[in-house]
Protein backbone atom coordinates (compact mmCIF):
# COMPACT_ATOMS: atom_id res chain seq x y z
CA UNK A 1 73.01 86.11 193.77
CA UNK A 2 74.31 84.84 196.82
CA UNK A 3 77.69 86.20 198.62
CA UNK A 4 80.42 84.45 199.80
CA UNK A 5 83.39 85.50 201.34
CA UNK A 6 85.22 89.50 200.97
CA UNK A 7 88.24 88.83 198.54
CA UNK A 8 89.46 92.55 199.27
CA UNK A 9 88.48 95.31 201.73
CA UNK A 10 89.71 99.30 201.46
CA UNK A 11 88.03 102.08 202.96
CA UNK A 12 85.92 103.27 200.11
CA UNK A 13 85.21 99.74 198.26
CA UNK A 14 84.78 95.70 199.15
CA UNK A 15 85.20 93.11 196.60
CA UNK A 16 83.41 89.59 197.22
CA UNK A 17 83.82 86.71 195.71
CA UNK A 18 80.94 83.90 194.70
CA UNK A 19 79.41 80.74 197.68
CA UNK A 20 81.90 77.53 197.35
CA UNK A 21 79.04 75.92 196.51
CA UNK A 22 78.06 74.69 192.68
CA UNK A 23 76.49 77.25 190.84
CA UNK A 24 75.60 77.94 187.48
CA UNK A 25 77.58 81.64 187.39
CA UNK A 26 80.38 83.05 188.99
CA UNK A 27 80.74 86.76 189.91
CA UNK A 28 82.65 89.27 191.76
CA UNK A 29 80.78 92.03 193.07
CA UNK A 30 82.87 95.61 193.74
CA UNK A 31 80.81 97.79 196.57
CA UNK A 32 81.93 101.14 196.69
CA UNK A 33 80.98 103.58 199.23
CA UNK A 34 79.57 107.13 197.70
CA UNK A 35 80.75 109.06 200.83
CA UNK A 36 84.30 107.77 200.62
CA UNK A 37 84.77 109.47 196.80
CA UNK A 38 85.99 112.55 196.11
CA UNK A 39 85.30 114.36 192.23
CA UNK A 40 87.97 113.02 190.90
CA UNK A 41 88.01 108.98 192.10
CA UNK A 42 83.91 109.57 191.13
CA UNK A 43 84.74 110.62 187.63
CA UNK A 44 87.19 107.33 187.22
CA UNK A 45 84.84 105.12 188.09
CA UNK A 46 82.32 106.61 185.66
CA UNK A 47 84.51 106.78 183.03
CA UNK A 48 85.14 102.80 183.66
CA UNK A 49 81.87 102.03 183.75
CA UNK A 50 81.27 103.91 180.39
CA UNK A 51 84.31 101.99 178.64
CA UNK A 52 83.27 98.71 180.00
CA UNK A 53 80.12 99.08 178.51
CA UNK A 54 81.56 99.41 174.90
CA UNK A 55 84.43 97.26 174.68
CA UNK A 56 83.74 93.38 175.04
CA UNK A 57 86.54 90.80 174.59
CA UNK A 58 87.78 87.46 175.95
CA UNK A 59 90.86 89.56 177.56
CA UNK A 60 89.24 92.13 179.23
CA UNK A 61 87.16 91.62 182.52
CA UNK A 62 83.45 92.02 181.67
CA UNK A 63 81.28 93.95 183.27
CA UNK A 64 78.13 92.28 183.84
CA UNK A 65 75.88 95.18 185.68
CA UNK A 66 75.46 97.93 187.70
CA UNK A 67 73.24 99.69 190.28
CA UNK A 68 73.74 102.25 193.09
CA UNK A 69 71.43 103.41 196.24
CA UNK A 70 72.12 106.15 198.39
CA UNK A 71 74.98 104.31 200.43
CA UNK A 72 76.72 101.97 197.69
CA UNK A 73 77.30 101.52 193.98
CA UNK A 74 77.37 98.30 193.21
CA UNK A 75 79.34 96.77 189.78
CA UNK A 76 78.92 93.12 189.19
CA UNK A 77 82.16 91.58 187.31
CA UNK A 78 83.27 88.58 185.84
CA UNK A 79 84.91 86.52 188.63
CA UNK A 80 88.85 85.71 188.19
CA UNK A 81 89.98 83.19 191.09
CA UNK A 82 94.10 83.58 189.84
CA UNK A 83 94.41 87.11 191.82
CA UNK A 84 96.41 90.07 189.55
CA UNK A 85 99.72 89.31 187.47
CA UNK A 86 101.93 91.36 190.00
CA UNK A 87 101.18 88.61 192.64
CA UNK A 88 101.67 86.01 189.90
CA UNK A 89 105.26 87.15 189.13
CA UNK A 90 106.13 87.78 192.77
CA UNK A 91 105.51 83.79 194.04
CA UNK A 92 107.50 83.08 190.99
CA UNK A 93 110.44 85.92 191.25
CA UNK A 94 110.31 85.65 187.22
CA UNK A 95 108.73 84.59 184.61
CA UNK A 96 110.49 82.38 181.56
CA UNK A 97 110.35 83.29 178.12
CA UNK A 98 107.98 80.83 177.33
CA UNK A 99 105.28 81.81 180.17
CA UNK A 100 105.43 85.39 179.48
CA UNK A 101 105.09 85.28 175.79
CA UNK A 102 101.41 83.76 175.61
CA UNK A 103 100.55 86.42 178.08
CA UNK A 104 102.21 89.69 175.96
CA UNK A 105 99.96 87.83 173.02
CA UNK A 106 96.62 88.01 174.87
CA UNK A 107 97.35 91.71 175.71
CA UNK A 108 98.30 92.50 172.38
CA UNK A 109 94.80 91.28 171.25
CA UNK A 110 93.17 93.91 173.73
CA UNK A 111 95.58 96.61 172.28
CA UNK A 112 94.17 96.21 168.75
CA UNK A 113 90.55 95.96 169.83
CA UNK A 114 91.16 99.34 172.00
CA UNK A 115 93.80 100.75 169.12
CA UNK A 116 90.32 100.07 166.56
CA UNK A 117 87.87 102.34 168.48
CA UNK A 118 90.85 104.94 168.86
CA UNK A 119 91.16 104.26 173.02
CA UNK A 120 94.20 103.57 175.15
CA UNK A 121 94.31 102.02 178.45
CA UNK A 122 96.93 104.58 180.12
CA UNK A 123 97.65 102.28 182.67
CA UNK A 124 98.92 98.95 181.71
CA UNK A 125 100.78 97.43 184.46
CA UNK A 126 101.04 94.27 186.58
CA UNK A 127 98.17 95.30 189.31
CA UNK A 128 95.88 95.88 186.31
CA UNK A 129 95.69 92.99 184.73
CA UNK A 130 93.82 89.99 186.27
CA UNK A 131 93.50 85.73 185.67
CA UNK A 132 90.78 83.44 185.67
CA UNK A 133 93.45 80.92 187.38
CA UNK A 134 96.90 80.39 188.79
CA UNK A 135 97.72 77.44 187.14
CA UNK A 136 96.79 77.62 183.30
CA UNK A 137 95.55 81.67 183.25
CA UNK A 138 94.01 83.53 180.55
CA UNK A 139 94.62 87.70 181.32
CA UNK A 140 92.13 89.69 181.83
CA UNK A 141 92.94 93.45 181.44
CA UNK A 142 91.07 95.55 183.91
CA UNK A 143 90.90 99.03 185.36
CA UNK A 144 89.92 100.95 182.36
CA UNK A 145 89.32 104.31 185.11
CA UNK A 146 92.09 106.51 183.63
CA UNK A 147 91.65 105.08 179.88
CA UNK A 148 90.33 107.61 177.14
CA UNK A 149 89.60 108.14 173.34
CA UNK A 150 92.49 110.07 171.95
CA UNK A 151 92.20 112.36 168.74
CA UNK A 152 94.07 112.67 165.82
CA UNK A 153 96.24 115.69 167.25
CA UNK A 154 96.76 113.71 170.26
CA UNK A 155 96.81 114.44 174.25
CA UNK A 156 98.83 115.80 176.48
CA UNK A 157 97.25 114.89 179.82
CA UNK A 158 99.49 112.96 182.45
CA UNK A 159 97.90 109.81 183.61
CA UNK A 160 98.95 106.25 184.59
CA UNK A 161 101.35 104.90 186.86
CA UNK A 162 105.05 106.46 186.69
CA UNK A 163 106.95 103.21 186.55
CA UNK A 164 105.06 101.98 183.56
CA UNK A 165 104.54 105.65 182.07
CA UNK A 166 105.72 106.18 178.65
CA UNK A 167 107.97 109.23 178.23
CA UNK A 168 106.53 111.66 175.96
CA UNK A 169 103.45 111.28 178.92
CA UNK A 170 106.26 112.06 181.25
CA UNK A 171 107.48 115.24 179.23
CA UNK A 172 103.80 116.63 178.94
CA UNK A 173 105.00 116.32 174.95
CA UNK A 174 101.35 115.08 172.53
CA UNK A 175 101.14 111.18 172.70
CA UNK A 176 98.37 108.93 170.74
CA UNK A 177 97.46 105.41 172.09
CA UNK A 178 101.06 104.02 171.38
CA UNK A 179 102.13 104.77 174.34
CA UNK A 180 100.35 101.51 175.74
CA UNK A 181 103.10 99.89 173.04
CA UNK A 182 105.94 101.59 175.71
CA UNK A 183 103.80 100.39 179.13
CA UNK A 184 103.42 96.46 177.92
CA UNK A 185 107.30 96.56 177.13
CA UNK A 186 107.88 97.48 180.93
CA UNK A 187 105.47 95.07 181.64
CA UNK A 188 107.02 92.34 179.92
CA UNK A 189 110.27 93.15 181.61
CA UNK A 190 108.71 93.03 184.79
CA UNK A 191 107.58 89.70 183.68
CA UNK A 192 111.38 88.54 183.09
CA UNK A 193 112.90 90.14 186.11
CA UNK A 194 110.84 90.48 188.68
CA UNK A 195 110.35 94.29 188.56
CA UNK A 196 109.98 97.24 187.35
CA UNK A 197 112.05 98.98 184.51
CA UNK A 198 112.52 101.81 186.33
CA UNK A 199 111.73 103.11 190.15
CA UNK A 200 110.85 106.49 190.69
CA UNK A 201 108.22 108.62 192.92
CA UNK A 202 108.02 111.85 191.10
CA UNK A 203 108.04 113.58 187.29
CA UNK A 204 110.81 115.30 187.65
């Protein structure tokens, strides 16, 4: 495989996108630096890696492999050139009707597939979901780190993103996986007004 250019650089990870030149297969390769993760960012990522492996459809970003050494793990992806949906609906301040419905469709085919094997995402939101291009995208959800299989009597964990958090998650009161249901309706307003629901930094 060869590398082209870094399409995004933090501290603990790089993300690089495929040569210009024609090839056969496109990838995105995610390095992640082992000293830069603490227990808890570790766990995520093993957790996504886990999910990734069982779930396969045409709106969720595939994961094509993985390795690790003693500097690096390395997780080969299926390359999206259209960038996430929160930079979609910012060049575009909104969305119409019409351009967010086909996209609340393709996410609602990833919510049946993940209702079906009894997981929920936990953390549906703009950043999270990807496209293959800017001008006629299909989604790709991504970032399955915080997801999890939830039992019949429920959970009562906190996890997600506050903004797009539903509220019994928010009230530590048991939830199943409808709460996804709550985070694509914020999503969808996002889509229609150019931001969040709701804007808070704490529970309480």
């Amino acid at each position: 495989m060869l590398l082209s250019q870094s399409i995004q650089s933090r501290p603990s990870s790089a993300a690089y996108s495929p040569p210009s030149t024609a090839s056969p297969t496109f990838y995105a390769m995610k390095c992640i630096n082992h000293k830069a993760l603490t227990k808890t960012t570790e766990d995520l990522l093993i957790n996504q890696i886990k999910l990734l492996k069982q779930i396969k459809h045409e709106n969720i970003v595939e994961m094509h492999d993985f390795r690790w050494d003693e500097n690096y793990i390395y997780i080969v992806m299926e390359y999206c050139a259209g960038g996430d949906m929160s930079t979609f609906i910012r060049s575009r301040q909104q969305l119409t009707e019409a351009r967010a419905r086909p996209f609340v469709q393709q996410i609602a085919k990833v919510l049946k597939l993940l209702n079906e094997k009894g997981i929920s995402h936990m953390d549906l939101k703009p950043e999270n979901i990807i496209l293959t291009s800017s001008d006629r995208p299909i989604l790709k959800v991504a970032d399955f780190g915080v997801a999890k299989h939830i039992e019949k009597q429920g959970s009562q964990s906190i996890r997600g993103t506050l903004t797009h958090m539903a509220p019994e998650i928010l009230s530590s009161s048991p939830y199943n996986n409808r709460v996804d249901l709550w985070s694509v309706g914020a999503l969808l307003f996002e889509c229609l007004f150019g931001r969040p629901p709701f804007s808070f930094k704490t529970v309480n």
